[in-house]
Protein backbone atom coordinates (compact mmCIF):
# COMPACT_ATOMS: atom_id res chain seq x y z
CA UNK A 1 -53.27 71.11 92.19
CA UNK A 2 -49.18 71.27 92.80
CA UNK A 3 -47.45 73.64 94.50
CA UNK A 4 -43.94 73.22 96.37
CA UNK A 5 -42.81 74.82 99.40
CA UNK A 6 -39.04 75.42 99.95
CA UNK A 7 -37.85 76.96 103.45
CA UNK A 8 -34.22 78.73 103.40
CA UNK A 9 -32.40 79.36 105.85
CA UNK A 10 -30.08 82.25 105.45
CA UNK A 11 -27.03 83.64 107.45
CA UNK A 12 -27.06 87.28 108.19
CA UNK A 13 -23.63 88.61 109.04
CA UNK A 14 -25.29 90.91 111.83
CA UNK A 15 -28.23 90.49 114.27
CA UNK A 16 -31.88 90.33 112.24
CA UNK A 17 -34.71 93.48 113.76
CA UNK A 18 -36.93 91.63 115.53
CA UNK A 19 -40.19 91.45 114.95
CA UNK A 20 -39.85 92.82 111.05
CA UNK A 21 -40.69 90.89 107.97
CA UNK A 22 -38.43 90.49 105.37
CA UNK A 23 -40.34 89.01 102.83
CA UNK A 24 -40.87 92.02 101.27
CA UNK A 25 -37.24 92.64 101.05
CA UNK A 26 -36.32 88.97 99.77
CA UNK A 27 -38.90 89.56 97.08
CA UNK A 28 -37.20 91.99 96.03
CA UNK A 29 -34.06 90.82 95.65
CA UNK A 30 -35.47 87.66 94.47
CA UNK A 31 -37.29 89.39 91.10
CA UNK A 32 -34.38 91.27 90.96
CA UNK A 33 -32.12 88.45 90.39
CA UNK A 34 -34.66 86.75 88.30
CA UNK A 35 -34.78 89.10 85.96
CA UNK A 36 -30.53 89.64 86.00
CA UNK A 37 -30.59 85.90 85.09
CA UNK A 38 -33.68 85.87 82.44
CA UNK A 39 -34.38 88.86 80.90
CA UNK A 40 -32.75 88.74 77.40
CA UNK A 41 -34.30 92.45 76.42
CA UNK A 42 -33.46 94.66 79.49
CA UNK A 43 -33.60 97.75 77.47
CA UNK A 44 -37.04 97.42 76.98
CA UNK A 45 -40.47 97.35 78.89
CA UNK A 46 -41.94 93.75 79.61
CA UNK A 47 -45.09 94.53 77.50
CA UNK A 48 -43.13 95.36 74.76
CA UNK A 49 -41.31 92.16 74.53
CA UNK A 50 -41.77 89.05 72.37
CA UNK A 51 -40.63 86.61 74.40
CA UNK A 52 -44.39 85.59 76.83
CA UNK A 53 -42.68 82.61 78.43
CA UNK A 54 -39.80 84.35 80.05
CA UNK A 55 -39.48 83.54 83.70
CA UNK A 56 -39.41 86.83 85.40
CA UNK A 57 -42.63 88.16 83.04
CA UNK A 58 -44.32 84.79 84.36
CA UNK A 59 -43.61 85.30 87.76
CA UNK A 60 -44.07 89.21 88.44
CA UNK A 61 -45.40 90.79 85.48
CA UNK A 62 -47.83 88.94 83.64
CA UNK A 63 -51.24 89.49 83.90
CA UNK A 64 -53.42 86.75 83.64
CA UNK A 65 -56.87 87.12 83.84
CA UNK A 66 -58.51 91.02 83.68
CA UNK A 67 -60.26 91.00 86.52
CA UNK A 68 -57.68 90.64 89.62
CA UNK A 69 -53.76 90.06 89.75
CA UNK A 70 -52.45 87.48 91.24
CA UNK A 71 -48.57 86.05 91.03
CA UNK A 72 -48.17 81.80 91.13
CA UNK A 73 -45.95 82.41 94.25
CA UNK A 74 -45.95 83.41 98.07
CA UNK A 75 -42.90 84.46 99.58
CA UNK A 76 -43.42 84.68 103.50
CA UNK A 77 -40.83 85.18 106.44
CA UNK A 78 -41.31 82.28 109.17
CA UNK A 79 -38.16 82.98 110.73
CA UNK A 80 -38.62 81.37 114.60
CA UNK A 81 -38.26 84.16 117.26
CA UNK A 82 -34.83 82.51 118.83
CA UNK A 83 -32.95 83.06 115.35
CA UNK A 84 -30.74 86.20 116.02
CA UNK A 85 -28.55 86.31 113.05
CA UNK A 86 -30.39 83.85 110.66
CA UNK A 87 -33.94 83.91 108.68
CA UNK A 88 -36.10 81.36 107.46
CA UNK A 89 -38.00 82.28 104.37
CA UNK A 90 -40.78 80.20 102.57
CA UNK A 91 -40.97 80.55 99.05
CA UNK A 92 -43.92 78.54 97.70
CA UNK A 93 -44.22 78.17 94.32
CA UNK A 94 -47.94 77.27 92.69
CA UNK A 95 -49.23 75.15 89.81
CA UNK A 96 -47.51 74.89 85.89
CA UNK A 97 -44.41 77.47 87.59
CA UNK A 98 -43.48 74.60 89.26
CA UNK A 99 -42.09 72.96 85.70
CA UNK A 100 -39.54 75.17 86.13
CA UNK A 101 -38.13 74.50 89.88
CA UNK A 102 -34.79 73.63 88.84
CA UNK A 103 -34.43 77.13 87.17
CA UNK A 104 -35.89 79.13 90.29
CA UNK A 105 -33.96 77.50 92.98
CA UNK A 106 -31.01 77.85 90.73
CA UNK A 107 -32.16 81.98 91.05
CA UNK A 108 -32.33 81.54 95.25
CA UNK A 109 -29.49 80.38 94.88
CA UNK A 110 -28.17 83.51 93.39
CA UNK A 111 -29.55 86.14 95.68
CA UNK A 112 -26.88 85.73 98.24
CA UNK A 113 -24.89 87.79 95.55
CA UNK A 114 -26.90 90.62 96.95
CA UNK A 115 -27.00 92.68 99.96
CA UNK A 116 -30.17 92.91 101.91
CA UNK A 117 -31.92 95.58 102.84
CA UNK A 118 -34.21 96.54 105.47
CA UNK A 119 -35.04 99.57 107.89
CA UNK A 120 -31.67 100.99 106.89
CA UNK A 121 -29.49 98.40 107.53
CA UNK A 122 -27.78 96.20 105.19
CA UNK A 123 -26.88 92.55 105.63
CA UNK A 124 -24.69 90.24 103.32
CA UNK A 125 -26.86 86.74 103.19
CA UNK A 126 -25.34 83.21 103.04
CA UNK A 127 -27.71 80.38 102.27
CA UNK A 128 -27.29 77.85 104.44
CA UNK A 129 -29.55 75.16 103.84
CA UNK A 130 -32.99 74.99 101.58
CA UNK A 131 -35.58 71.97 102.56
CA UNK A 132 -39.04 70.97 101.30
CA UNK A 133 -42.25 71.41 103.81
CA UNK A 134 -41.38 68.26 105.03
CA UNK A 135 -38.20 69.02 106.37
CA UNK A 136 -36.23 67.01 103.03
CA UNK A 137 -32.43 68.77 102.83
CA UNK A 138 -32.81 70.07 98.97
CA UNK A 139 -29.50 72.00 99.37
CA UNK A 140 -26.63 72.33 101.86
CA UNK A 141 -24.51 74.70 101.20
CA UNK A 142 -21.69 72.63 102.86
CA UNK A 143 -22.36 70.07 99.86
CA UNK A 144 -23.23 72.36 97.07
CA UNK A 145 -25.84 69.62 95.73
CA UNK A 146 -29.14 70.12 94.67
CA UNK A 147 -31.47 67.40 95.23
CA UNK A 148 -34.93 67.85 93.69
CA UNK A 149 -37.90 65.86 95.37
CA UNK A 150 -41.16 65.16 94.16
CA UNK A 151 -43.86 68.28 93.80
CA UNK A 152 -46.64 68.32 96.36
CA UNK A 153 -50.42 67.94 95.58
CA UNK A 154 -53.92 68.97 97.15
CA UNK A 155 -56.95 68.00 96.48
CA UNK A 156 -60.29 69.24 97.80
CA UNK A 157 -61.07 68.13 101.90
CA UNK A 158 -64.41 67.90 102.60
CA UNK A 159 -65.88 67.43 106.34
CA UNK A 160 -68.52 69.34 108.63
CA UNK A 161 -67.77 71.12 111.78
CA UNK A 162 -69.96 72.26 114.44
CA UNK A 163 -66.97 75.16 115.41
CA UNK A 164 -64.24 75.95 113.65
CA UNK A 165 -61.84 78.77 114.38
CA UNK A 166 -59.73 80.36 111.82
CA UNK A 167 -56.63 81.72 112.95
CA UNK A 168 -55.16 84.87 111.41
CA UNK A 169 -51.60 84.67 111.57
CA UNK A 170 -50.42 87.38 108.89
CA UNK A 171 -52.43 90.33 108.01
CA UNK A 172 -55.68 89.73 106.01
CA UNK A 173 -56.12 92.69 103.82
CA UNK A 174 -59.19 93.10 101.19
CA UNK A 175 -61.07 96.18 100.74
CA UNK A 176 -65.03 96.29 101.36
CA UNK A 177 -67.35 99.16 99.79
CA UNK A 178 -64.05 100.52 98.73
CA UNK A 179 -62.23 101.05 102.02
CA UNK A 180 -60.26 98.15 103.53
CA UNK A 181 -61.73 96.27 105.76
CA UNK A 182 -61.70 97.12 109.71
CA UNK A 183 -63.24 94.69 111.03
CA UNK A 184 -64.10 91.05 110.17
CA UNK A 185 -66.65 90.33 107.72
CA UNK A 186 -67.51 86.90 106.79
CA UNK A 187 -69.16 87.65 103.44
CA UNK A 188 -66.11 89.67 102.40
CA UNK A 189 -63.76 87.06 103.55
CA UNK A 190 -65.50 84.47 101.74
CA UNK A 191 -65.69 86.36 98.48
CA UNK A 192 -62.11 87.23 98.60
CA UNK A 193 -60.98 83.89 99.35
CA UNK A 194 -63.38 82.14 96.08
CA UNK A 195 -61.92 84.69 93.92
CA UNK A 196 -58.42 83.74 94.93
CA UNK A 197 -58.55 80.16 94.48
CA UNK A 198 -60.55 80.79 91.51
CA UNK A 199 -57.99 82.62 90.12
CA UNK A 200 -55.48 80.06 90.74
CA UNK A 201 -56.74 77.06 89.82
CA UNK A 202 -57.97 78.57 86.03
CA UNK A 203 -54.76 80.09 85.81
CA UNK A 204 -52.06 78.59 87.53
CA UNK A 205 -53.38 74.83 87.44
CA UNK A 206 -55.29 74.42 84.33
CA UNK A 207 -58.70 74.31 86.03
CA UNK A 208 -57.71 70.94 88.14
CA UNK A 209 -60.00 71.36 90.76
CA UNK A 210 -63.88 71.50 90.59
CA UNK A 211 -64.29 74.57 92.89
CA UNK A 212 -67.86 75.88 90.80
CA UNK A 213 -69.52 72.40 92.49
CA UNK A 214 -68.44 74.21 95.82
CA UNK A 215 -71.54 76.21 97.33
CA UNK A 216 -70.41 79.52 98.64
CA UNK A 217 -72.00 79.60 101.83
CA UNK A 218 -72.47 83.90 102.88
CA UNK A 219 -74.57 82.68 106.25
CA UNK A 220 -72.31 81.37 108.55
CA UNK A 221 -72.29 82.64 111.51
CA UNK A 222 -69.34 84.00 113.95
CA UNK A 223 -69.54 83.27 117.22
CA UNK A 224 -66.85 85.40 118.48
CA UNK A 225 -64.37 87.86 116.47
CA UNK A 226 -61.06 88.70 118.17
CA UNK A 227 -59.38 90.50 115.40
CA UNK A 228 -57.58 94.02 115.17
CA UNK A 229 -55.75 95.97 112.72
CA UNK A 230 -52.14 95.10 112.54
CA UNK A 231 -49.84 97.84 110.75
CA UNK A 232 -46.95 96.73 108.37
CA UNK A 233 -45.26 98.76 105.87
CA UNK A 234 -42.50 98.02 103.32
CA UNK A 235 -40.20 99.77 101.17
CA UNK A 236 -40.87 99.88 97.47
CA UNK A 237 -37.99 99.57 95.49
CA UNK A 238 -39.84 100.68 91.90
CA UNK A 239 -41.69 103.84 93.88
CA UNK A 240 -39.19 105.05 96.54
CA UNK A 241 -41.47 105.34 99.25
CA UNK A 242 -43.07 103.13 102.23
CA UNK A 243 -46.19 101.69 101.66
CA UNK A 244 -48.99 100.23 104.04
CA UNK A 245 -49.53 96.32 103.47
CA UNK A 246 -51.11 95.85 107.16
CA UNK A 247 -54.46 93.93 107.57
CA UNK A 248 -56.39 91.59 109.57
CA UNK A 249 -54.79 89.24 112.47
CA UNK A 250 -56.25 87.21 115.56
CA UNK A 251 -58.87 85.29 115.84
CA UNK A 252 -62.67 84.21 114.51
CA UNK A 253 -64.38 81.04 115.43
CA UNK A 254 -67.44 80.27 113.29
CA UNK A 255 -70.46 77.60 113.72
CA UNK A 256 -72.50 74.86 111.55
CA UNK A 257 -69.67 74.72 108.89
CA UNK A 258 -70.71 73.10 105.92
CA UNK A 259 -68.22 70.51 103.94
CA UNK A 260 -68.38 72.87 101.20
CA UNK A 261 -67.38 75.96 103.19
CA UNK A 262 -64.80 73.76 105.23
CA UNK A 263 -62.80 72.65 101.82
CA UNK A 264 -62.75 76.09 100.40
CA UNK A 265 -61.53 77.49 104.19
CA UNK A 266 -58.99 73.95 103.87
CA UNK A 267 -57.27 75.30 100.85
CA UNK A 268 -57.45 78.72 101.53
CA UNK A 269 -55.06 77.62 104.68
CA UNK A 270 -52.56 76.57 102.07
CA UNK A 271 -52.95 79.84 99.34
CA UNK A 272 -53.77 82.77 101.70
CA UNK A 273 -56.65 85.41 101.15
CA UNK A 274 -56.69 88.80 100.80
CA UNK A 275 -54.57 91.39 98.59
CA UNK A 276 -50.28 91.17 98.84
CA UNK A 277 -50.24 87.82 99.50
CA UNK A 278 -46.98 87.18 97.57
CA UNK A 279 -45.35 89.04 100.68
CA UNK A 280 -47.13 86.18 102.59
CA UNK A 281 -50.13 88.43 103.83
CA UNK A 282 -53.47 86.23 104.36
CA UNK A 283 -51.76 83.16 106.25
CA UNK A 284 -54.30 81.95 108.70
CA UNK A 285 -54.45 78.31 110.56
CA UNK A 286 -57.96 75.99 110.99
CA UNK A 287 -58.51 74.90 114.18
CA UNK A 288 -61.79 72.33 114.60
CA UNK A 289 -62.81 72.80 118.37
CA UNK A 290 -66.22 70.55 118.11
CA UNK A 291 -66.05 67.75 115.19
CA UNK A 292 -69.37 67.06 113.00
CA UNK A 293 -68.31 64.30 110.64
CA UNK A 294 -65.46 62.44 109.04
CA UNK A 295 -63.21 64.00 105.85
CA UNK A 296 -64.12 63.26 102.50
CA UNK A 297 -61.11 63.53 99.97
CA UNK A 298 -61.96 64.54 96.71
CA UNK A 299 -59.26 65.19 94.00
């Protein structure tokens, strides 16, 4: 399965709000500019157009399968806590989208066109620099040359462990018997996450992984939950209004993991869970605190 990762740094020409994400805000701009750039029919709706391999339609407006929606990118605001005029967004591209990198970093590229908005104040963005996950300079803008590098690849991880802990780092958000979820259910976060990956991997990257030879496994047990609501709300640019995308975040360690369990939980940490996650919603971190047996890599 390929996906790449690109982290931009961009130059605010003010001081950033603290503790707000902008990823909803980027994305924004982002399809925005997308669609400036791609969109040959502008005058018309999306499902009224001919043209099914447009870039914009790909990326926010087809529908793939009928069951859930899901887009073949996560946009998600690591910006460190010691940037005061500056953010750090991670656009990660997933799967066959990824044929097309030239063309989308060619549209980041582009958004610095375009002022940015958030809570009420509005920033003019420069792009300084974009890199690959592993810290490889892609673009400066001191050069003003794009170099591509190679696409990353996961497989499935397999490996046992007697306690693992998964750490919630951006709100997990799924809804349960209809009502979002309140408090952490393993059977719910399972689902959620198999449907996800499911999703991706028929969809996104042609069915490249074997995920119906993983067992779900709905009887793990949690040894202790430390989770809590956290509230986040964003500013739809289509409806006008603020809307709730808070969720899930802290802490769950869980016991006896399986190695089927462990590789769906392994990629998971890669593609999120939960609803939103193209705003970057359903990040979490694995953390094994007592080891069971070696990895087995399966691709």
């Amino acid at each position: 399965m390929i996906y790449s990762k690109l982290n931009v740094e961009i130059n605010l020409d003010d001081k950033r709000i603290q503790d707000w994400n902008y990823s909803s805000a980027i994305r924004g701009i982002f399809g925005r500019t997308l669609k400036q750039i791609y969109c040959f029919q502008k005058n018309i709706q999306c499902n009224e157009c001919s043209f099914d391999h447009c870039l914009y339609y790909e990326l926010f407006e087809k529908k793939y399968g009928s069951y859930r929606k899901f887009h073949p990118y996560i946009i998600n605001d690591i910006t460190p806590a010691d940037y005061r005029d500056r953010l750090l967004i991670q656009f990660m591209f997933i799967g066959k989208i990824c044929d097309q990198l030239p063309q989308l970093i060619h549209t980041l590229l582009r958004i610095q066109k375009y002022a940015l908005i958030a809570a009420k104040y509005s920033y003019n963005m420069q792009i300084n620099t974009i890199k690959n996950q592993d810290g490889i300079l892609i673009y400066d803008k001191k050069i003003g040359k794009i170099n591509l590098q190679d696409l990353s690849e996961i497989g499935i991880e397999k490996r046992s462990a007697k306690k693992l802990k998964i750490h919630i780092e951006t709100p997990f958000r799924v809804k349960y018997r209809n009502q979002f979820l309140r408090k952490f259910i393993w059977h719910a976060f399972l689902q959620s996450l198999y449907e996800r990956l499911k999703y991706i991997n028929n969809y996104f990257c042609s069915s490249g992984l074997k995920l119906h030879l993983l067992r779900k496994n709905y009887d793990i047990q949690i040894i202790t939950d430390n989770t809590t609501w956290k509230e986040q709300y964003r500013k739809s640019h289509i409806q006008k209004q603020k809307m709730s995308f808070g969720g899930l975040v802290g802490d769950v360690v869980i016991e006896n993991v399986d190695e089927d369990t462990y590789a769906l939980l392994k990629l998971g940490e890669l593609f999120h869970v939960g609803k939103q996650t193209t705003f970057g919603s359903g990040k979490y971190k694995l953390e094994i605190l007592e080891n069971s047996k070696e990895c087995i890599y399966e691709n």
